[in-house]
Protein backbone atom coordinates (compact mmCIF):
# COMPACT_ATOMS: atom_id res chain seq x y z
CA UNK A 1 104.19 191.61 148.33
CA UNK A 2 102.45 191.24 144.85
CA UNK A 3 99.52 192.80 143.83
CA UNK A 4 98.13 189.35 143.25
CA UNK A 5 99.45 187.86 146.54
CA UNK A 6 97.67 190.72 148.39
CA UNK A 7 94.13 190.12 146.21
CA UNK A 8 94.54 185.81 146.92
CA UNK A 9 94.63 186.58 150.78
CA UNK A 10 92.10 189.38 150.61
CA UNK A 11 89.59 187.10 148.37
CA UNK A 12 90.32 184.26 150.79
CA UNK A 13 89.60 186.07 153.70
CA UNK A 14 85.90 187.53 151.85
CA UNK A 15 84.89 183.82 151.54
CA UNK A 16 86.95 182.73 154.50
CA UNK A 17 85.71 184.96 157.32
CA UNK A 18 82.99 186.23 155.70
CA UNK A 19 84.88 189.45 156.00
CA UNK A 20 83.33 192.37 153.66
CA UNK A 21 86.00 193.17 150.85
CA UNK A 22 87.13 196.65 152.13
CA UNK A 23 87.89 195.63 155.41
CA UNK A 24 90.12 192.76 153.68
CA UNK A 25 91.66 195.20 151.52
CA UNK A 26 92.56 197.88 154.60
CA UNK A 27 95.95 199.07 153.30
CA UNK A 28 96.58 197.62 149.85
CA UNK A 29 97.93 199.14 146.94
CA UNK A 30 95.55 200.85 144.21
CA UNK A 31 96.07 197.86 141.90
CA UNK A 32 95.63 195.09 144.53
CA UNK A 33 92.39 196.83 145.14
CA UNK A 34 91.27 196.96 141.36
CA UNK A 35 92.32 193.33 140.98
CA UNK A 36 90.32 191.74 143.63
CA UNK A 37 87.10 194.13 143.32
CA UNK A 38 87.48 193.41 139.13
CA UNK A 39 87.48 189.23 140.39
CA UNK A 40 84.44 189.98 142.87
CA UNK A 41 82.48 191.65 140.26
CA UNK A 42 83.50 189.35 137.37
CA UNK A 43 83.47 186.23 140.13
CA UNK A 44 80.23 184.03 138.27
CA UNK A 45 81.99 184.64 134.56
CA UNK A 46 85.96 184.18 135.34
CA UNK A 47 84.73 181.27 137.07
CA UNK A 48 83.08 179.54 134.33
CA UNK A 49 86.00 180.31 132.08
CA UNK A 50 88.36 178.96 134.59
CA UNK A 51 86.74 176.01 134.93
CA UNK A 52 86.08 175.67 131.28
CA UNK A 53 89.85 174.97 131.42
CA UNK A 54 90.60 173.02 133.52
CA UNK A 55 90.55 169.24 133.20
CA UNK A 56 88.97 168.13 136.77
CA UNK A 57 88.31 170.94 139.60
CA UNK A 58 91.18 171.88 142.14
CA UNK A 59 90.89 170.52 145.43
CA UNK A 60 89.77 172.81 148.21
CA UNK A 61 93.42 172.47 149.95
CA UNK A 62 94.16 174.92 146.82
CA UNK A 63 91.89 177.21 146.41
CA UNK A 64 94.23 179.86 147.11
CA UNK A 65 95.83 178.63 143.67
CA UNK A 66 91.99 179.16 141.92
CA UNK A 67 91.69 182.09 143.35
CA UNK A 68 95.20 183.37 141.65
CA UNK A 69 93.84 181.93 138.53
CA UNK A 70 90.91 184.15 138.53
CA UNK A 71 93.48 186.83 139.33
CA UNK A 72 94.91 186.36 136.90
CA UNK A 73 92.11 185.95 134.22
CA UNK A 74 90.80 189.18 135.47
CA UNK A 75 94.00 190.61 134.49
CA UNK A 76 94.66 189.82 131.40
CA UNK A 77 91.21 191.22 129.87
CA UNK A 78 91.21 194.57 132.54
CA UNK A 79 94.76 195.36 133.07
CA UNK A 80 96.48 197.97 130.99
CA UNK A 81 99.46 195.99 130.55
CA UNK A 82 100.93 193.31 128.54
CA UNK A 83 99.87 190.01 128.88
CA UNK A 84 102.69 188.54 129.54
CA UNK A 85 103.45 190.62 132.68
CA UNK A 86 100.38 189.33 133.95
CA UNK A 87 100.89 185.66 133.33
CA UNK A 88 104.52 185.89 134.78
CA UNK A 89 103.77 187.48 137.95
CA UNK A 90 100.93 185.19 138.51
CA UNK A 91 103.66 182.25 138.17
CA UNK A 92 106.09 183.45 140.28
CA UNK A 93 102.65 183.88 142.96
CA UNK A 94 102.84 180.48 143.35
CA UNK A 95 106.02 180.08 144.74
CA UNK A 96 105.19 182.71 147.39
CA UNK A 97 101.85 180.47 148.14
CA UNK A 98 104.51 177.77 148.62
CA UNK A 99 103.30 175.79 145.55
CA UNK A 100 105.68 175.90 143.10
CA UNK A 101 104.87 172.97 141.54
CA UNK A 102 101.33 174.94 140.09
CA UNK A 103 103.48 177.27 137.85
CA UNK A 104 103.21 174.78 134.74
CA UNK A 105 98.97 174.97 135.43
CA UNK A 106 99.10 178.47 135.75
CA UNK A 107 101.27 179.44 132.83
CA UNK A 108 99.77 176.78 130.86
CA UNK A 109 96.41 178.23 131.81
CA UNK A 110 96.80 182.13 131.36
CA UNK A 111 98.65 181.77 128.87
CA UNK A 112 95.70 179.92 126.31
CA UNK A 113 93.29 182.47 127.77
CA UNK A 114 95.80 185.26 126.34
CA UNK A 115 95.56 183.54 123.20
CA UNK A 116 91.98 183.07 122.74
CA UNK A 117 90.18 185.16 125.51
CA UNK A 118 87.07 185.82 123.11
CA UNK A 119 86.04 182.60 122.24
CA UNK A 120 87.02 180.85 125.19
CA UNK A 121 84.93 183.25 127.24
CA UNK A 122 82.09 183.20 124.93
CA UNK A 123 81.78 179.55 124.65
CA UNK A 124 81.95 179.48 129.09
CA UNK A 125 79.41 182.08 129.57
CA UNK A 126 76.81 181.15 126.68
CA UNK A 127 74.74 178.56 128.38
CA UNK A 128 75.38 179.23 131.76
CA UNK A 129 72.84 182.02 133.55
CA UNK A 130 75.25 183.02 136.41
CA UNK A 131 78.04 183.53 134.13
CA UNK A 132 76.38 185.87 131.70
CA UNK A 133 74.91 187.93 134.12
CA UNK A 134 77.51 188.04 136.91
CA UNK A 135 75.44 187.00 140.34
CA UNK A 136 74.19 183.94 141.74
CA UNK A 137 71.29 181.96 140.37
CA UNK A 138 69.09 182.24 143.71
CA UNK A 139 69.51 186.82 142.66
CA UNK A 140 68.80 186.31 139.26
CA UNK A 141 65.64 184.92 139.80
CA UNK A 142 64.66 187.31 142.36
CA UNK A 143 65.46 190.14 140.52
CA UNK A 144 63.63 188.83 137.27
CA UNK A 145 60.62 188.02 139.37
CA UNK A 146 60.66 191.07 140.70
CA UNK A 147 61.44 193.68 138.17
CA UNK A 148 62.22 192.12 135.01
CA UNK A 149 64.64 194.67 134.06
CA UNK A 150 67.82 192.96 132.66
CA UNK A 151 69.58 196.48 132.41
CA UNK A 152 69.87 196.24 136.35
CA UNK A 153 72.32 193.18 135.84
CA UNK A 154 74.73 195.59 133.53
CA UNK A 155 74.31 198.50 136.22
CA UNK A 156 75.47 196.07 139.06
CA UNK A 157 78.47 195.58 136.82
CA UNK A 158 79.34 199.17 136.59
CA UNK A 159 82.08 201.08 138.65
CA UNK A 160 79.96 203.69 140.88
CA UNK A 161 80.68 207.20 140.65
CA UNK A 162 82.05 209.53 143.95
CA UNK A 163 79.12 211.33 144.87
CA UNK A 164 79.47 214.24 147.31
CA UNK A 165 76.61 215.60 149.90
CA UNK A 166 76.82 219.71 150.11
CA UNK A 167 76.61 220.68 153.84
CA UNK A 168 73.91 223.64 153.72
CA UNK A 169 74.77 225.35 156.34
CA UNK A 170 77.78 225.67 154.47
CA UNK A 171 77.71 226.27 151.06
CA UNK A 172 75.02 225.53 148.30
CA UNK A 173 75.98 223.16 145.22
CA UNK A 174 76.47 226.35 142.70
CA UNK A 175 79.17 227.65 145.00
CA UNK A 176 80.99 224.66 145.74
CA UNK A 177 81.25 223.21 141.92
CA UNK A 178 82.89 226.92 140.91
CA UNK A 179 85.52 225.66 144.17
CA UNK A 180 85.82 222.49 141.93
CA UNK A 181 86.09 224.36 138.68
CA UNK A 182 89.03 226.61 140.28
CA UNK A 183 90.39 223.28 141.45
CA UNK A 184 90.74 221.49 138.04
CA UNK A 185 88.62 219.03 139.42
CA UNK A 186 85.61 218.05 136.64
CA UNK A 187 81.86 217.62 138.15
CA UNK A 188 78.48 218.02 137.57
CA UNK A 189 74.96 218.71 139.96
CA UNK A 190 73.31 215.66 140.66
CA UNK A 191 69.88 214.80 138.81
CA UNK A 192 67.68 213.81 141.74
CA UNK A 193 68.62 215.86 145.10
CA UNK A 194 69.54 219.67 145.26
CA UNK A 195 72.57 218.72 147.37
CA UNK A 196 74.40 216.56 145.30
CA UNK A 197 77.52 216.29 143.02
CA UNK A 198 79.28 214.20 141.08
CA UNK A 199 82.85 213.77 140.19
CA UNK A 200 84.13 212.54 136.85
CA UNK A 201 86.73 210.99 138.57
CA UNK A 202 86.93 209.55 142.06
CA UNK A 203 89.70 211.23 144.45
CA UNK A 204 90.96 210.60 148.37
CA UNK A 205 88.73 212.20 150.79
CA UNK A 206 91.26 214.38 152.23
CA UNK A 207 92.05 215.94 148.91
CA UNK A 208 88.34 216.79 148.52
CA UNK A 209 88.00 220.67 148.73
CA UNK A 210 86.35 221.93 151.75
CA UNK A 211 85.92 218.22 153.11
CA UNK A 212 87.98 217.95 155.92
CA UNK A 213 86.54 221.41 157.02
CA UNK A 214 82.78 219.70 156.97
CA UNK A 215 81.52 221.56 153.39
CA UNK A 216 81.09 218.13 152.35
CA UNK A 217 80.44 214.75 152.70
CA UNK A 218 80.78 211.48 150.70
CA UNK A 219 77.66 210.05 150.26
CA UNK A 220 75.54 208.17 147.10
CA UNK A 221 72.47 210.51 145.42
CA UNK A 222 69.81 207.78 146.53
CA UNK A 223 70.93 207.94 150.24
CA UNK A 224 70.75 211.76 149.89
CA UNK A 225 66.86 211.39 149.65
CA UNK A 226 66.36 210.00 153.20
CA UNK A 227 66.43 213.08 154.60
CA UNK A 228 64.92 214.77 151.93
CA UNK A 229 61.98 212.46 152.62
CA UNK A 230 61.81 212.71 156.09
CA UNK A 231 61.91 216.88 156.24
CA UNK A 232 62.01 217.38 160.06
CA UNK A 233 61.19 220.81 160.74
CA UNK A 234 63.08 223.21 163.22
CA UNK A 235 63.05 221.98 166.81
CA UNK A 236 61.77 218.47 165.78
CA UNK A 237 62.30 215.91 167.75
CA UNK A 238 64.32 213.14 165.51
CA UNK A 239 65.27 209.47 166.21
CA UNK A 240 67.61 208.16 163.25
CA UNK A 241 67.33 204.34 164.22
CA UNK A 242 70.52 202.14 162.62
CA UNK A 243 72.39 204.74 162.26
CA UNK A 244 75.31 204.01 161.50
CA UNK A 245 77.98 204.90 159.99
CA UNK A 246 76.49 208.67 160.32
CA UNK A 247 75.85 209.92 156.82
CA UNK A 248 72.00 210.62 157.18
CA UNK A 249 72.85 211.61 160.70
CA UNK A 250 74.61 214.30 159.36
CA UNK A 251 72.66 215.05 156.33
CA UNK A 252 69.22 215.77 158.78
CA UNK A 253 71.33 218.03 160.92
CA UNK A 254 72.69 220.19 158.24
CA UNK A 255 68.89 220.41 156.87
CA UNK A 256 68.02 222.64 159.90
CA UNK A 257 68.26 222.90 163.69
CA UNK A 258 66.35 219.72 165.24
CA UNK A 259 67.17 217.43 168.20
CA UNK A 260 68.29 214.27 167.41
CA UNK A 261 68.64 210.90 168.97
CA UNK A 262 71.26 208.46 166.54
CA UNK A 263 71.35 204.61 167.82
CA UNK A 264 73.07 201.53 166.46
CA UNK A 265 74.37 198.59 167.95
CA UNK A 266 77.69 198.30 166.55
CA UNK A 267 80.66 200.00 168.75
CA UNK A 268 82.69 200.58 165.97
CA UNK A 269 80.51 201.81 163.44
CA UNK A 270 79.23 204.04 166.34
CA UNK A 271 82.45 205.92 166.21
CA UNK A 272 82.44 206.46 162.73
CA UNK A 273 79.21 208.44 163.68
CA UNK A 274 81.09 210.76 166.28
CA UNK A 275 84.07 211.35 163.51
CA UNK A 276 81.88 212.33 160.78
CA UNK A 277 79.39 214.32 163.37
CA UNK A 278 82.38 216.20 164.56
CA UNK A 279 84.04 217.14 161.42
CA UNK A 280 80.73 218.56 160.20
CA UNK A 281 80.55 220.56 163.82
CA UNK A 282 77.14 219.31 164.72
CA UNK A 283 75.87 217.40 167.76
CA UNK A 284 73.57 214.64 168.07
CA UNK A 285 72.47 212.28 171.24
CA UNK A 286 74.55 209.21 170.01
CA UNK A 287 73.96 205.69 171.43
CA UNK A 288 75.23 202.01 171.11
CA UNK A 289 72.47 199.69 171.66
CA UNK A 290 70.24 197.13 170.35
CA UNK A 291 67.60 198.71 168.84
CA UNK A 292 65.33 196.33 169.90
CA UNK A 293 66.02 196.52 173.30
CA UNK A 294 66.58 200.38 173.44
CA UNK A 295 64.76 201.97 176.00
CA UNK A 296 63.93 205.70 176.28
CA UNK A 297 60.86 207.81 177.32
CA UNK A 298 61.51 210.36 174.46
CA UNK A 299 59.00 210.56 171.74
CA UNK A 300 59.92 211.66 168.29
CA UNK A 301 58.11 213.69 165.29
CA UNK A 302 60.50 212.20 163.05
CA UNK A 303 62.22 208.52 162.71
CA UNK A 304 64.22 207.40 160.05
CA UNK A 305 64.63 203.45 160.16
CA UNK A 306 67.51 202.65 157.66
CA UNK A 307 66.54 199.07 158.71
CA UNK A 308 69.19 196.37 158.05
CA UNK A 309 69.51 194.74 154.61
CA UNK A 310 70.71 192.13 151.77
CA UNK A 311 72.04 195.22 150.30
CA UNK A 312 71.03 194.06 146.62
CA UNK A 313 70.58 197.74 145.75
CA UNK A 314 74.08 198.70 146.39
CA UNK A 315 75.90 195.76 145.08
CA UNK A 316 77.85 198.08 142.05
CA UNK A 317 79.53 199.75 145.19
CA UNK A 318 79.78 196.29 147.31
CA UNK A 319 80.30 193.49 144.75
CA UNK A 320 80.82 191.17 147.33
CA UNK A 321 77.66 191.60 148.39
CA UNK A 322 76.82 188.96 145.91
CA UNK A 323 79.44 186.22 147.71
CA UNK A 324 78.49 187.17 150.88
CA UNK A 325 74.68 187.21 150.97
CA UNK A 326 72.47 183.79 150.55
CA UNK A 327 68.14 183.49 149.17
CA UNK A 328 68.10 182.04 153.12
CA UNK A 329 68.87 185.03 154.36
CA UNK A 330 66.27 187.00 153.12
CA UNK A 331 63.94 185.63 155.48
CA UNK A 332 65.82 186.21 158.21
CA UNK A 333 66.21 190.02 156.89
CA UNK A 334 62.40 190.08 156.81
CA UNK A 335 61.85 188.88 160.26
CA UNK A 336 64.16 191.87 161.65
CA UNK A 337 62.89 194.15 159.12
CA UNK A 338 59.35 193.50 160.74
CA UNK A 339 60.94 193.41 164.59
CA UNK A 340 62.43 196.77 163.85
CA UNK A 341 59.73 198.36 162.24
CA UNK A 342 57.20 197.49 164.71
CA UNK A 343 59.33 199.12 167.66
CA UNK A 344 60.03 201.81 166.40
CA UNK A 345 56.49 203.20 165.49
CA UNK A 346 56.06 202.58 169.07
CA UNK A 347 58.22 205.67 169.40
CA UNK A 348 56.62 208.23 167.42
CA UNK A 349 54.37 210.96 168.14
CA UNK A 350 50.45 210.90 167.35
CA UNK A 351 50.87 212.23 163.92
CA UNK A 352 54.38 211.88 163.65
CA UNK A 353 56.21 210.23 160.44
CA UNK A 354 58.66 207.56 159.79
CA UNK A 355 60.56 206.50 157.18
CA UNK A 356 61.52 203.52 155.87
CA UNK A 357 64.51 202.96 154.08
CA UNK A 358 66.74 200.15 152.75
CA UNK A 359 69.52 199.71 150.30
CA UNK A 360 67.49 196.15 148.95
CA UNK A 361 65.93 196.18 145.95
CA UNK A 362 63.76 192.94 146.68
CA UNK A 363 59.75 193.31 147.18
CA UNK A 364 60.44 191.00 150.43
CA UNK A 365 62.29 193.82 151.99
CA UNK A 366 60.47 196.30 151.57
CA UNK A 367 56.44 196.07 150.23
CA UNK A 368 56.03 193.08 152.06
CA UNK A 369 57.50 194.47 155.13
CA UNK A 370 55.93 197.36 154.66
CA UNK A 371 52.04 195.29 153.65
CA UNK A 372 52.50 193.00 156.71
CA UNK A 373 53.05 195.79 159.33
CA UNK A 374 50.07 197.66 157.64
CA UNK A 375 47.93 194.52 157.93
CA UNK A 376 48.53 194.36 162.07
CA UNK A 377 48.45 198.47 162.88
CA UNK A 378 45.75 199.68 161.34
CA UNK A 379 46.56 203.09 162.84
CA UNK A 380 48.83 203.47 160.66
CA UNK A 381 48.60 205.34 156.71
CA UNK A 382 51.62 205.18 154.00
CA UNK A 383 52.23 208.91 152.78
CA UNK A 384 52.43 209.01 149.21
CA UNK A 385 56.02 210.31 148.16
CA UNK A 386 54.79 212.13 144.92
CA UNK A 387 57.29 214.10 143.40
CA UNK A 388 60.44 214.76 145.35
CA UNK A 389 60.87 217.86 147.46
CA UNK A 390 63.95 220.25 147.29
CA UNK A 391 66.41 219.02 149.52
């Protein structure tokens, strides 16, 4: 199968199913990968070119034909390879989607973009918002209204580095990045938490040093600061609410000895927790249930409520974050946000803290959540963060 067949069903599955883009890509070659991540990423711009080109839109019978256009687009200004290749394996695609009567289009196509990529791009992208900046209108506004920060548009485009968590009961991060150094493999320390590194170059988890054997973990530097934050003390009692898939699970645990309750409500992502809990060799109370309609008598010092999200912050890791989400469901995310929020500070001890956490970068997901449960619990007080603590 070509790399460009396997990116056409993977992409039509994404918009399809509403399947997220890793779970469409489960088994597909490195390149496969590269190509449909580059058209998720690039979707708003290779779309205005493409269409730039064409004469009248192609029906919706064929969008598995667009789709391999944009594949193909993609390819021609990413691909370390000649142009040529790309257009010619692109036209023989079509005969595999059972269209061979597309390979005039599609040659015809790719090959004027080959020509005069520059200028046709420029002249797509120049008046049209979603093209130049790579997301949908309905983010670009909320982002500007929010931040107006521009740069965070280039930094969505950007490939994200591999990020490793040091277990600390373990190792420390000045002994594992000499294992690195003896392993040829380039790093440096992370510049906000004490337990992180970064690789220069992203590898396979099992060829990670130490990682099968629980010294580390995979996990990005801002996520790192949940438990950071939350600094349960020994023999706390801890509740880490949406757990899932188990990194901050693990992260608290390796902080110090604590007893801790994990909860989600997806089965699958539930045994993701239980993998990555026992290849790290710690133990935690692990259950699948609604959070909402969790019941237990226990109490906690501690909660960490990773609440459900857009996931706007994390969209240079999950591109398709952009073609999945809709401004409707932000709403929706608030309402839960709220829901979740407000049960689980039912939970803690008098005196106890919680966290909140998202991977959103909209106000509506987090100040406003975090305003409107203030205005109804007037019990509770927001802990400045001030600077950060040593992890």
């Amino acid at each position: 199968m070509s790399e460009y067949l396997t990116s056409v069903n993977a992409l039509q599955r994404l918009f399809n199913e509403r399947v997220h883009l890793d779970v469409c890509l489960s088994g597909a070659s490195a390149l496969a990968q590269q190509i449909s991540y580059g058209v998720t990423r690039n979707y708003y711009a290779l779309s205005a070119v493409l269409e730039a080109h064409l004469d009248k839109p192609l029906a919706g019978k064929h969008d598995d034909l667009r789709l391999l256009l944009l594949c193909g687009l993609y390819s021609i200004e990413q691909l370390k390879r000649p142009h040529h290749a790309s257009v010619n394996i692109a036209v023989d695609t079509a005969s595999r989607l059972q269209k061979p009567w597309a390979k005039g289009l599609i040659n015809g196509v790719l090959r004027r973009y080959a020509r005069e990529q520059e200028a046709l791009r420029s002249r797509a992208v120049s008046d049209n918002s979603e093209a130049r900046f790579n997301h949908p209108a309905w983010l670009i506004s909320l982002i500007d209204n929010a931040w107006d920060r521009p740069d965070i548009f280039a930094a969505n485009q950007a490939r994200p580095p591999m990020t490793l968590r040091i277990n600390g009961r373990k190792s420390d991060r000045a002994d594992y990045l000499k294992v690195l150094e003896n392993a040829n493999i380039p790093a440096r320390p992370g510049s906000v938490t004490a337990t992180a590194v970064v690789l220069d170059q992203p590898m396979k988890v099992n060829e990670i040093p130490g990682f099968n054997e629980g010294l580390v973990s995979v996990q990005d530097e801002g996520a790192q600061l949940a438990a950071t934050l939350l600094r349960p003390e020994p023999g706390a009692v801890v509740l880490d609410a949406c757990a899932a898939p188990g990194g901050k699970t693990g992260h608290l645990l390796e902080r110090t000895d604590i007893r801790l309750t994990a909860v989600d409500r997806d089965r699958k992502r539930i045994h993701q927790i239980n993998e990555n809990l026992e290849r790290l060799g710690l133990q935690a109370d692990v259950h699948c249930a609604d959070l909402l309609d969790w019941q237990t008598d226990l109490r906690f010092d501690r909660i960490l409520l990773d609440a459900p999200c857009s996931a706007t912050g994390i969209i240079r890791r999950h591109p398709d974050i952009m073609l999945l989400r809709a401004k409707s469901d932000i709403d929706k995310l608030f309402r839960l946000q709220s829901l979740l929020l407000d049960k689980v500070f039912d939970l803690l001890v008098s005196g106890g803290e919680l966290l909140y956490s998202t991977c959103s970068i909209l106000p509506e997901e987090n100040d406003r959540v975090i305003n409107d449960f203030l205005s109804s619990r007037p019990e509770a007080e927001v802990l400045p963060i001030g600077s950060l603590p040593e992890a």
